[in-house]
PDB file of N, CA and C in Angstrom:
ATOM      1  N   UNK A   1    -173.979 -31.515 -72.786  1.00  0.00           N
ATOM      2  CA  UNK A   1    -172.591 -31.101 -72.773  1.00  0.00           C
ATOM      3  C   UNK A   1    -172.181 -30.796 -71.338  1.00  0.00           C
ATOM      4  N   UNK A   2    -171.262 -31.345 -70.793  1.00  0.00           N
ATOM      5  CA  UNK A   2    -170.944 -30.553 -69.448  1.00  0.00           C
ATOM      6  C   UNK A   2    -170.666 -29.167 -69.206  1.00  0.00           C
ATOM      7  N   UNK A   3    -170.591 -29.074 -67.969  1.00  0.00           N
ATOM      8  CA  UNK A   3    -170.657 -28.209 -67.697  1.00  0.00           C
ATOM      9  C   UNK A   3    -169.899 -27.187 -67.030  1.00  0.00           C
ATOM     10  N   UNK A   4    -168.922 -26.606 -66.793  1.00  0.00           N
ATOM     11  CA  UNK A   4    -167.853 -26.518 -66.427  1.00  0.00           C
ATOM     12  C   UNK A   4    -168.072 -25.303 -65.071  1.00  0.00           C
ATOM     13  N   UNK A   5    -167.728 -25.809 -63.538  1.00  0.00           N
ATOM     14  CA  UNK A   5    -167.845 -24.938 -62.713  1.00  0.00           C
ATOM     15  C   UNK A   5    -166.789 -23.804 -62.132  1.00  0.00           C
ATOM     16  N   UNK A   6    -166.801 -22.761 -61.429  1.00  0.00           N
ATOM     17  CA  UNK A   6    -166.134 -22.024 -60.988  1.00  0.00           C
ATOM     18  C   UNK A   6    -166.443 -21.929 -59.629  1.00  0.00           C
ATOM     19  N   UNK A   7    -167.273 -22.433 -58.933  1.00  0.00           N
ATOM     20  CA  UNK A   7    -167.674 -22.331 -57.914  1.00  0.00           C
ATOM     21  C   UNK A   7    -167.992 -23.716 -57.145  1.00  0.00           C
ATOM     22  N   UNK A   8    -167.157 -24.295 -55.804  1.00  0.00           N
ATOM     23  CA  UNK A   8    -167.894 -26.049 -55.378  1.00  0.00           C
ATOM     24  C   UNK A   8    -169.385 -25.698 -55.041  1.00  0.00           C
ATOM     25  N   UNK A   9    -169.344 -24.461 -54.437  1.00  0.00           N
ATOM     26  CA  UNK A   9    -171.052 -24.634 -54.446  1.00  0.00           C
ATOM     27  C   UNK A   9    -172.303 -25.135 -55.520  1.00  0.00           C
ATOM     28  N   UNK A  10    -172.146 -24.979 -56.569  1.00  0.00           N
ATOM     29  CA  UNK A  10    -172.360 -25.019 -57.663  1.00  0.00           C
ATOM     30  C   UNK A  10    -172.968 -26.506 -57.258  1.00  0.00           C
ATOM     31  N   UNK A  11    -172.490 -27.284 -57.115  1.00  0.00           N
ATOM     32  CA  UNK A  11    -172.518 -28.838 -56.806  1.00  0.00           C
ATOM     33  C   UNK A  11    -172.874 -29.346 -55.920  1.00  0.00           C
ATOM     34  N   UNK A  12    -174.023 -30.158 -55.818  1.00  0.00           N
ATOM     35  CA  UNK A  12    -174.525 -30.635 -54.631  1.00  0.00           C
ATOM     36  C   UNK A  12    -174.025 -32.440 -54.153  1.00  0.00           C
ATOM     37  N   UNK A  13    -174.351 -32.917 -53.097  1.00  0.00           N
ATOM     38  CA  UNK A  13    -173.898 -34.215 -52.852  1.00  0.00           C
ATOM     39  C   UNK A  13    -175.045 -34.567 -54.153  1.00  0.00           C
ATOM     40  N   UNK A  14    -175.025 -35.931 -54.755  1.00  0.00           N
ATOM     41  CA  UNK A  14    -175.952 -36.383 -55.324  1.00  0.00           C
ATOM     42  C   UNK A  14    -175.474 -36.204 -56.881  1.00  0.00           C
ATOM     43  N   UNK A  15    -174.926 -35.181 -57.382  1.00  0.00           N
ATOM     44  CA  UNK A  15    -174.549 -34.867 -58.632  1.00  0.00           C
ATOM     45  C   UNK A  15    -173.998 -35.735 -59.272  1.00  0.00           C
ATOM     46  N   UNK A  16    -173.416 -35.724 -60.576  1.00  0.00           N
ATOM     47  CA  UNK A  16    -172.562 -36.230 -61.110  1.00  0.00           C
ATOM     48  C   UNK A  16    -171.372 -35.065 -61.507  1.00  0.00           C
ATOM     49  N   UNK A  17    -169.827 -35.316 -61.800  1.00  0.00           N
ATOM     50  CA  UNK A  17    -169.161 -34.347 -61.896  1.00  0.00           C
ATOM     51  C   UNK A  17    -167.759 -35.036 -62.903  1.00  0.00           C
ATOM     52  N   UNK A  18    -167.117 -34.464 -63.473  1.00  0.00           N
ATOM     53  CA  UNK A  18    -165.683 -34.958 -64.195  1.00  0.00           C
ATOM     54  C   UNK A  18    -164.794 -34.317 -63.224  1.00  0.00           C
ATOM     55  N   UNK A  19    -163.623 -35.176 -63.071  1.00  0.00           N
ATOM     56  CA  UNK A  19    -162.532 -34.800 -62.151  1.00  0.00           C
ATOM     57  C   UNK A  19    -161.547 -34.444 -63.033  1.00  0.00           C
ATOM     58  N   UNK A  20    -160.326 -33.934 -62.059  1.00  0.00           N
ATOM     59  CA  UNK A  20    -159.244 -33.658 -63.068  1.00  0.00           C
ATOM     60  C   UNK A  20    -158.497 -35.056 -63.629  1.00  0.00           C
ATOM     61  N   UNK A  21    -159.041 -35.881 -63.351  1.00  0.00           N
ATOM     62  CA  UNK A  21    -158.581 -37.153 -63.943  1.00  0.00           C
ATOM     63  C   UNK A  21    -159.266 -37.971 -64.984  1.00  0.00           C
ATOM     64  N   UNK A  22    -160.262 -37.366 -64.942  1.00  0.00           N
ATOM     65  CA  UNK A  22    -161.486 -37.405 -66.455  1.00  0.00           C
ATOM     66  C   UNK A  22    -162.484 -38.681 -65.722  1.00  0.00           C
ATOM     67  N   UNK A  23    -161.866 -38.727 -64.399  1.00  0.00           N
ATOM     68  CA  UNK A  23    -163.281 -39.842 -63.564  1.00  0.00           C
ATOM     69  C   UNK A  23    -164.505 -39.628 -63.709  1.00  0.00           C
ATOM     70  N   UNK A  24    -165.374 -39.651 -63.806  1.00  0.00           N
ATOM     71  CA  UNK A  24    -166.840 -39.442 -63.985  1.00  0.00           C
ATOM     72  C   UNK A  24    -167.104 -39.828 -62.257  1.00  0.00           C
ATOM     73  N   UNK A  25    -167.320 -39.051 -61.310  1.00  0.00           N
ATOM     74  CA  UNK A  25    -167.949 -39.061 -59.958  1.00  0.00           C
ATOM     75  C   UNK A  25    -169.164 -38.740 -59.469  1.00  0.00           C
ATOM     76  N   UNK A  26    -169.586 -39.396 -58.560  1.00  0.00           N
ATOM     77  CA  UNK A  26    -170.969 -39.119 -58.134  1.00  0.00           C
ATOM     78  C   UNK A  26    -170.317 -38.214 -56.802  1.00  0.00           C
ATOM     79  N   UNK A  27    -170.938 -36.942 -56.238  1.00  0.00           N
ATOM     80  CA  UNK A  27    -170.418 -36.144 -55.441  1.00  0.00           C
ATOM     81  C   UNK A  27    -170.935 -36.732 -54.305  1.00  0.00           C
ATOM     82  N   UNK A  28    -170.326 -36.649 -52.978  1.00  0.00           N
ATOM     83  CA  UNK A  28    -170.531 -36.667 -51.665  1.00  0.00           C
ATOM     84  C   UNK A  28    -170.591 -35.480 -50.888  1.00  0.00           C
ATOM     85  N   UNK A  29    -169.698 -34.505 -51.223  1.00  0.00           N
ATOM     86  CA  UNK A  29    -169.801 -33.127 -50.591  1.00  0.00           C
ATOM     87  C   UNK A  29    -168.600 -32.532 -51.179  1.00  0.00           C
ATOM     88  N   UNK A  30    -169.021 -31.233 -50.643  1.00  0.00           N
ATOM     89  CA  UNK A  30    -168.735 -29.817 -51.444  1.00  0.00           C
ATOM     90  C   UNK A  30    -168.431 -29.074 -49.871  1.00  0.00           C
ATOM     91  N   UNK A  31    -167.408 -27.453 -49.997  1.00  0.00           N
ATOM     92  CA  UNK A  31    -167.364 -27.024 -48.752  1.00  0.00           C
ATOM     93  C   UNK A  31    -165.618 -26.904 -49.232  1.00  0.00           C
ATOM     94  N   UNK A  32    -165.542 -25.619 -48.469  1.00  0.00           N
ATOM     95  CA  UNK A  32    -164.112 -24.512 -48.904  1.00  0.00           C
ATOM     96  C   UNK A  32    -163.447 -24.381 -49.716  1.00  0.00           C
ATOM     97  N   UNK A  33    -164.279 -24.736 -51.098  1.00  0.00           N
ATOM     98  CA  UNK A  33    -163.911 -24.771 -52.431  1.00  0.00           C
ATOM     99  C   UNK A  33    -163.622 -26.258 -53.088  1.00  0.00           C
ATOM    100  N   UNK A  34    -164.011 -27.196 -52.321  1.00  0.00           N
ATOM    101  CA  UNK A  34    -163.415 -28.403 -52.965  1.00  0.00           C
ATOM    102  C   UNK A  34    -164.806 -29.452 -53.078  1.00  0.00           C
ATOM    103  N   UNK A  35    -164.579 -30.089 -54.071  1.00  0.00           N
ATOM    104  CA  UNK A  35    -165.552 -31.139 -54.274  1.00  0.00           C
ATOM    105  C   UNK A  35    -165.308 -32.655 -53.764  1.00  0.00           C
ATOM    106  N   UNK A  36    -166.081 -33.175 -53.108  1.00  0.00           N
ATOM    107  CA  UNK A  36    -165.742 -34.457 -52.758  1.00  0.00           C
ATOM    108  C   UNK A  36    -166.152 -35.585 -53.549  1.00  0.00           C
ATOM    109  N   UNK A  37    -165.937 -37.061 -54.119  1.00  0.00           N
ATOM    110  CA  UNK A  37    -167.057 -37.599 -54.406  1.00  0.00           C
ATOM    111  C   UNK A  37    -166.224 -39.258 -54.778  1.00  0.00           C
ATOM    112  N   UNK A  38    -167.012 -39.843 -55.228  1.00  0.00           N
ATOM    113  CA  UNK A  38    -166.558 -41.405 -55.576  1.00  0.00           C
ATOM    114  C   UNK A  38    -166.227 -41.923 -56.601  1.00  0.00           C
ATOM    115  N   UNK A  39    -165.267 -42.327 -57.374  1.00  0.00           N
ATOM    116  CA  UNK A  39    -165.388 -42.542 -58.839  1.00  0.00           C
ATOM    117  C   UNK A  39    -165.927 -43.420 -59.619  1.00  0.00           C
ATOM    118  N   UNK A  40    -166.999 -43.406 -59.991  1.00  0.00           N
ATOM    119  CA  UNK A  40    -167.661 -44.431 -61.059  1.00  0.00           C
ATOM    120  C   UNK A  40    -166.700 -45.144 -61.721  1.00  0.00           C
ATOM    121  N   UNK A  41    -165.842 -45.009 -61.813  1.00  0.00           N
ATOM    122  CA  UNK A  41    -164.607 -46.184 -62.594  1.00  0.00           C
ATOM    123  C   UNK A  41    -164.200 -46.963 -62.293  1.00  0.00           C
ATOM    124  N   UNK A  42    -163.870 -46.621 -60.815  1.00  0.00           N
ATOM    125  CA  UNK A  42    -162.897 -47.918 -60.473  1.00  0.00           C
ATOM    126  C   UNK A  42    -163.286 -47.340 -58.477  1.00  0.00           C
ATOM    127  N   UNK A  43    -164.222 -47.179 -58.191  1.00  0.00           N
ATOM    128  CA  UNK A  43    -164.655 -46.952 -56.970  1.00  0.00           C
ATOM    129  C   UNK A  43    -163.737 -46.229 -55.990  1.00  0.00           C
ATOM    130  N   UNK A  44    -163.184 -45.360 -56.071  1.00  0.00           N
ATOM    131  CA  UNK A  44    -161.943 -44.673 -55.544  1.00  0.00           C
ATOM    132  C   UNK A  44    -162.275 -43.712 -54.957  1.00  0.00           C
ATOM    133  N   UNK A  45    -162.242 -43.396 -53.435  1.00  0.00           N
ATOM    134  CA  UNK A  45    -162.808 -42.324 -52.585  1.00  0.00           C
ATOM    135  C   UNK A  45    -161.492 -41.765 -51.320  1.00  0.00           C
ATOM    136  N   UNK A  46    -161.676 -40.852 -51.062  1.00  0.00           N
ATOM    137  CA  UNK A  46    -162.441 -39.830 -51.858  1.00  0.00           C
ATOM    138  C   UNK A  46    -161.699 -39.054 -52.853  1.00  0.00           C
ATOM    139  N   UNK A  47    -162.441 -38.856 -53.641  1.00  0.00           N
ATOM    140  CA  UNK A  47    -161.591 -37.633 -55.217  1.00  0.00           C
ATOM    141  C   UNK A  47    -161.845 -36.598 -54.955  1.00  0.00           C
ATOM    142  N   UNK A  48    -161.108 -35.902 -54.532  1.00  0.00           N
ATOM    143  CA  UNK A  48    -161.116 -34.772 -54.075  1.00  0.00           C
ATOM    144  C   UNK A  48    -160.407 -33.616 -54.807  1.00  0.00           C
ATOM    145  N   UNK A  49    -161.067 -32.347 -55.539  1.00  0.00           N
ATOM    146  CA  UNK A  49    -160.829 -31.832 -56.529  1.00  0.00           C
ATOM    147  C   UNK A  49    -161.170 -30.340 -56.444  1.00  0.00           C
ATOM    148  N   UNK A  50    -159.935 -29.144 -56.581  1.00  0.00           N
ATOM    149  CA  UNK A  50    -160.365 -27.803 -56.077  1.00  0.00           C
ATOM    150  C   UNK A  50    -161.418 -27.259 -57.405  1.00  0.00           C
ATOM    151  N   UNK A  51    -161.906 -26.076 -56.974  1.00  0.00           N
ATOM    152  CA  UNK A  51    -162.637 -25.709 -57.855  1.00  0.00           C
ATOM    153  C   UNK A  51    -162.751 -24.498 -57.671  1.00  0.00           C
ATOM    154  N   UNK A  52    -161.919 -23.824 -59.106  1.00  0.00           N
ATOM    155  CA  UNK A  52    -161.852 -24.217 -60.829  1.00  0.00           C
ATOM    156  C   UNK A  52    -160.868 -24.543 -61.003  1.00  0.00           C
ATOM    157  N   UNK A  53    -159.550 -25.041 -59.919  1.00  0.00           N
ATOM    158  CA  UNK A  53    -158.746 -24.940 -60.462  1.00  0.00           C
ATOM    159  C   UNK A  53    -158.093 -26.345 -60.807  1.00  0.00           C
ATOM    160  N   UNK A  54    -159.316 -27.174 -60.645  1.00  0.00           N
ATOM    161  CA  UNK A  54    -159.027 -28.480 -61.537  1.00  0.00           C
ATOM    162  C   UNK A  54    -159.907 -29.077 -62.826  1.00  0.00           C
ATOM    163  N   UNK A  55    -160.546 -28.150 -63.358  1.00  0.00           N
ATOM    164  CA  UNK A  55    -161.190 -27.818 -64.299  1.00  0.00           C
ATOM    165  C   UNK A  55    -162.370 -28.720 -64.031  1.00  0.00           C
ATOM    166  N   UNK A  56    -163.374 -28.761 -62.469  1.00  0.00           N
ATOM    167  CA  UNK A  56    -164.457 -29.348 -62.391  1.00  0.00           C
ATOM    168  C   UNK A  56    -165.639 -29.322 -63.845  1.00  0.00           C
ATOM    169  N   UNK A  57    -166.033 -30.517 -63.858  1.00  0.00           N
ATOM    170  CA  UNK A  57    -167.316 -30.508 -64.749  1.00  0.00           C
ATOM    171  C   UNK A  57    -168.609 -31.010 -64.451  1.00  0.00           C
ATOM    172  N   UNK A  58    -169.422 -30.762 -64.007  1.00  0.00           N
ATOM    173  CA  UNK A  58    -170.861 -31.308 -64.036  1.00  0.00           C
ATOM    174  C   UNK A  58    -171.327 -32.130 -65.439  1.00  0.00           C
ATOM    175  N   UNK A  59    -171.790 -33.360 -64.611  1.00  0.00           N
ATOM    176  CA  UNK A  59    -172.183 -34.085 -65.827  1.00  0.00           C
ATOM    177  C   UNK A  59    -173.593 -34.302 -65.549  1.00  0.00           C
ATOM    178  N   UNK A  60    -174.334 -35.004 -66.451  1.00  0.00           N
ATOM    179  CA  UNK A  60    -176.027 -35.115 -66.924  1.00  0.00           C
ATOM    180  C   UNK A  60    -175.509 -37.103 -66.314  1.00  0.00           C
ATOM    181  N   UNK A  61    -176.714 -37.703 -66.129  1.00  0.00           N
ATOM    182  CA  UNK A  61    -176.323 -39.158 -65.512  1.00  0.00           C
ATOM    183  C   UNK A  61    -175.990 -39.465 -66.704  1.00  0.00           C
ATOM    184  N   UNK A  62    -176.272 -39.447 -67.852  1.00  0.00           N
ATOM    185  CA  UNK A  62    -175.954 -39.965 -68.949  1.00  0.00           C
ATOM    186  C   UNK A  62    -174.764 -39.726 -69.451  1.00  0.00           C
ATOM    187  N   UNK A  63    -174.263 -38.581 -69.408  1.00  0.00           N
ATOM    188  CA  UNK A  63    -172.874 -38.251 -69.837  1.00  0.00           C
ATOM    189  C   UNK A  63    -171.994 -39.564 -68.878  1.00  0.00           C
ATOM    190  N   UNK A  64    -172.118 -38.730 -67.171  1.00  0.00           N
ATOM    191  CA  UNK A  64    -171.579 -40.136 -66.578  1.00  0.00           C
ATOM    192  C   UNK A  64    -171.635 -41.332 -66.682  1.00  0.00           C
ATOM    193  N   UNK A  65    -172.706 -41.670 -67.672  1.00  0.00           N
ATOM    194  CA  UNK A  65    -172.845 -43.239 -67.849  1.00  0.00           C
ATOM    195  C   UNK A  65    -171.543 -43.635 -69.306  1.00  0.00           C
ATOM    196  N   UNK A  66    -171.913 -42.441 -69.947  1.00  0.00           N
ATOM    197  CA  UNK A  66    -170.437 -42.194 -70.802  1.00  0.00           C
ATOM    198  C   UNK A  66    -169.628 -42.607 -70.610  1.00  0.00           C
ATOM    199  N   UNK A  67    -168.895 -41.728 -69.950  1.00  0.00           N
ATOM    200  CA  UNK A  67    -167.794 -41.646 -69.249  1.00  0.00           C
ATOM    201  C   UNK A  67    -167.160 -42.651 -68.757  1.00  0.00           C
ATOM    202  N   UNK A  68    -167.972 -43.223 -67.751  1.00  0.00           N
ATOM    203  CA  UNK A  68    -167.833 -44.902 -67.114  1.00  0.00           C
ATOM    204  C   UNK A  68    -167.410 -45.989 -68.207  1.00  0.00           C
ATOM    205  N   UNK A  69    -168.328 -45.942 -69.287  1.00  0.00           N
ATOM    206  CA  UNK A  69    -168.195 -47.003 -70.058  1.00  0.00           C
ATOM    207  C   UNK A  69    -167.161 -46.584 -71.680  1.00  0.00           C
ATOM    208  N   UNK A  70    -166.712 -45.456 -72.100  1.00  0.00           N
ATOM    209  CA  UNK A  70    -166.087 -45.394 -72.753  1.00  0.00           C
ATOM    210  C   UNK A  70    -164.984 -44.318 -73.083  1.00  0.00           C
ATOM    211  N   UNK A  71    -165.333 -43.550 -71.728  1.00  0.00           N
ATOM    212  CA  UNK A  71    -164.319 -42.554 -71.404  1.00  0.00           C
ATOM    213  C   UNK A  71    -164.718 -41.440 -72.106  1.00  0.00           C
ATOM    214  N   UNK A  72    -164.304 -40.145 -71.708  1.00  0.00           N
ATOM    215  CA  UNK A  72    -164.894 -38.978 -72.096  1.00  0.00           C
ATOM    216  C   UNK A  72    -164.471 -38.624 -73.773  1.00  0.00           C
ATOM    217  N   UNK A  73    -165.384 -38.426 -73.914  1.00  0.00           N
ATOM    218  CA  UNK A  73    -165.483 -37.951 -75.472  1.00  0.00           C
ATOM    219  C   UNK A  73    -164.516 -36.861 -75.811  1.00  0.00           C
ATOM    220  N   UNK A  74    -164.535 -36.091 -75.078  1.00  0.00           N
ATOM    221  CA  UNK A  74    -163.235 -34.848 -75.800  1.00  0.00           C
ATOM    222  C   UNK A  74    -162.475 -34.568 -75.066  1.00  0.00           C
ATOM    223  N   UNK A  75    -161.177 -35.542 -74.502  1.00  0.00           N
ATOM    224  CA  UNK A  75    -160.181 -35.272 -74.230  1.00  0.00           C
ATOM    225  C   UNK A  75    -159.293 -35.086 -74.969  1.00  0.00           C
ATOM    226  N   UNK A  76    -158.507 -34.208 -74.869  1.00  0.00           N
ATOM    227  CA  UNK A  76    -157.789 -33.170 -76.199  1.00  0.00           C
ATOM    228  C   UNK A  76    -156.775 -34.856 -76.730  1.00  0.00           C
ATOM    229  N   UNK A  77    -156.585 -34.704 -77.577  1.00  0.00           N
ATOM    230  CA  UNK A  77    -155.121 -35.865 -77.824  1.00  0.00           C
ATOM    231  C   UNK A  77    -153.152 -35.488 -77.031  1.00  0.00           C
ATOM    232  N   UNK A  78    -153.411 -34.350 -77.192  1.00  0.00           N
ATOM    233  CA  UNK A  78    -152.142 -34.125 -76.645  1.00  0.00           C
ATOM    234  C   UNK A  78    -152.052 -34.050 -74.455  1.00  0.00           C
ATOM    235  N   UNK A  79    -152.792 -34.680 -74.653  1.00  0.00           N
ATOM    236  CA  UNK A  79    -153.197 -34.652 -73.123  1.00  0.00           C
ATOM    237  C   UNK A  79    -152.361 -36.558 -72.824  1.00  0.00           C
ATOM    238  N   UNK A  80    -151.319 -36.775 -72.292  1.00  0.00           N
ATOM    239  CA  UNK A  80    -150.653 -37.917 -71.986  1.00  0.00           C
ATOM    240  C   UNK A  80    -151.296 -38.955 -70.978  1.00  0.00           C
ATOM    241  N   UNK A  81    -152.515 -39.830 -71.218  1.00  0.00           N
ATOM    242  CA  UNK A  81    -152.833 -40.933 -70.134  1.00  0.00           C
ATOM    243  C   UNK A  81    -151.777 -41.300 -69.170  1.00  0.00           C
ATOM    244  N   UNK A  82    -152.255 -41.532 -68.385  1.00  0.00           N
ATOM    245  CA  UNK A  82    -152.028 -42.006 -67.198  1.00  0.00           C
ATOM    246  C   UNK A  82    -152.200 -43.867 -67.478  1.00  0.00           C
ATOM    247  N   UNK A  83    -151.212 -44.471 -67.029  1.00  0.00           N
ATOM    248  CA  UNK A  83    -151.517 -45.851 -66.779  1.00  0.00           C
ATOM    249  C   UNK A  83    -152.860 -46.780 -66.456  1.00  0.00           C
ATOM    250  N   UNK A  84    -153.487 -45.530 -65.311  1.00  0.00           N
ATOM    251  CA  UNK A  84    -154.882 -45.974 -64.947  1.00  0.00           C
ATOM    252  C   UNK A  84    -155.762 -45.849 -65.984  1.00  0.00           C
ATOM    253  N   UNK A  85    -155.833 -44.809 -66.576  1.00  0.00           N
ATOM    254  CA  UNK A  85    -156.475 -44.523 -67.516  1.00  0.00           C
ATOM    255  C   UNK A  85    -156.383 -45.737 -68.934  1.00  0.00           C
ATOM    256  N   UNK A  86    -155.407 -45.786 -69.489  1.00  0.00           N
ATOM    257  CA  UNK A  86    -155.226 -46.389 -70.334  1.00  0.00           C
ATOM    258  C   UNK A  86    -155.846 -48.003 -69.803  1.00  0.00           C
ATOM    259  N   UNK A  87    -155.592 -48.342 -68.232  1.00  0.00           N
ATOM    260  CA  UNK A  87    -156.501 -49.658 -68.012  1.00  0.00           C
ATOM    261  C   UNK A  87    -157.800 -49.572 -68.699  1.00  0.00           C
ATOM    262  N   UNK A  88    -158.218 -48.717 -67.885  1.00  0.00           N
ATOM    263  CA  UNK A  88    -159.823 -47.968 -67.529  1.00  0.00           C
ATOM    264  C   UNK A  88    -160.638 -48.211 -69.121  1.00  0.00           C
ATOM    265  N   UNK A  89    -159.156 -47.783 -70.240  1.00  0.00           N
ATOM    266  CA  UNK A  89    -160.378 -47.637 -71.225  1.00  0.00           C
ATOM    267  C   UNK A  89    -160.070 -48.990 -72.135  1.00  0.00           C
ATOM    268  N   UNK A  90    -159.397 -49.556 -72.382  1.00  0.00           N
ATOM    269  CA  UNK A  90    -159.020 -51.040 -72.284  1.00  0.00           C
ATOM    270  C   UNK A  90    -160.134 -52.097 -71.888  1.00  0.00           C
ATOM    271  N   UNK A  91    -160.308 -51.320 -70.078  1.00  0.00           N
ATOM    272  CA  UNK A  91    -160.936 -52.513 -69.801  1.00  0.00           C
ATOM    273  C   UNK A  91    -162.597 -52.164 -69.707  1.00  0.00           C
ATOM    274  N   UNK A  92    -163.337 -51.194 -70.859  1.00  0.00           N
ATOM    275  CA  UNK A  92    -164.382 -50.916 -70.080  1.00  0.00           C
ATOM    276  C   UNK A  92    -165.120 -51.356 -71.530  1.00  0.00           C
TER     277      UNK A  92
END
């Protein structure tokens, strides 16, 4: 289950993490509260995301492998996609 942070320290380069865009990212760096990292979706750098106040998540590689390929499992329904998104899960 992820994991939900309050802290960028929390997160190291190397991790996996959910953005506020439900990207599944591999982190690059962390440092004055913000997380840096790349998006496993559609290769998009850098995603850059405060923390907590973009509801960071730590993921397991597997969740991220999730994520990548069928989009996150519990995004509420009343939550409105984004165009990208709606590609993303379309095309994965």
């Amino acid at each position: 289950m992820p994991t939900p942070h309050k802290d960028a320290e929390e997160l190291r380069p190397g991790d996996f993490y959910e953005d506020c865009a439900y990207h599944p990212c591999l982190c690059t760096a962390t440092g004055m509260g913000t997380v840096d990292g790349i998006s496993l979706v559609d290769g998009s750098y850098p995603r850059n995301c405060g923390v907590p106040q973009c509801g960071v998540r730590k993921l397991t590689f597997e969740e991220a492998v999730q994520w990548r390929l069928h989009g996150p499992p519990d995004v509420p329904p009343e939550i409105e996609m984004t165009d990208a998104q709606k590609w993303w899960l379309k095309n994965s």
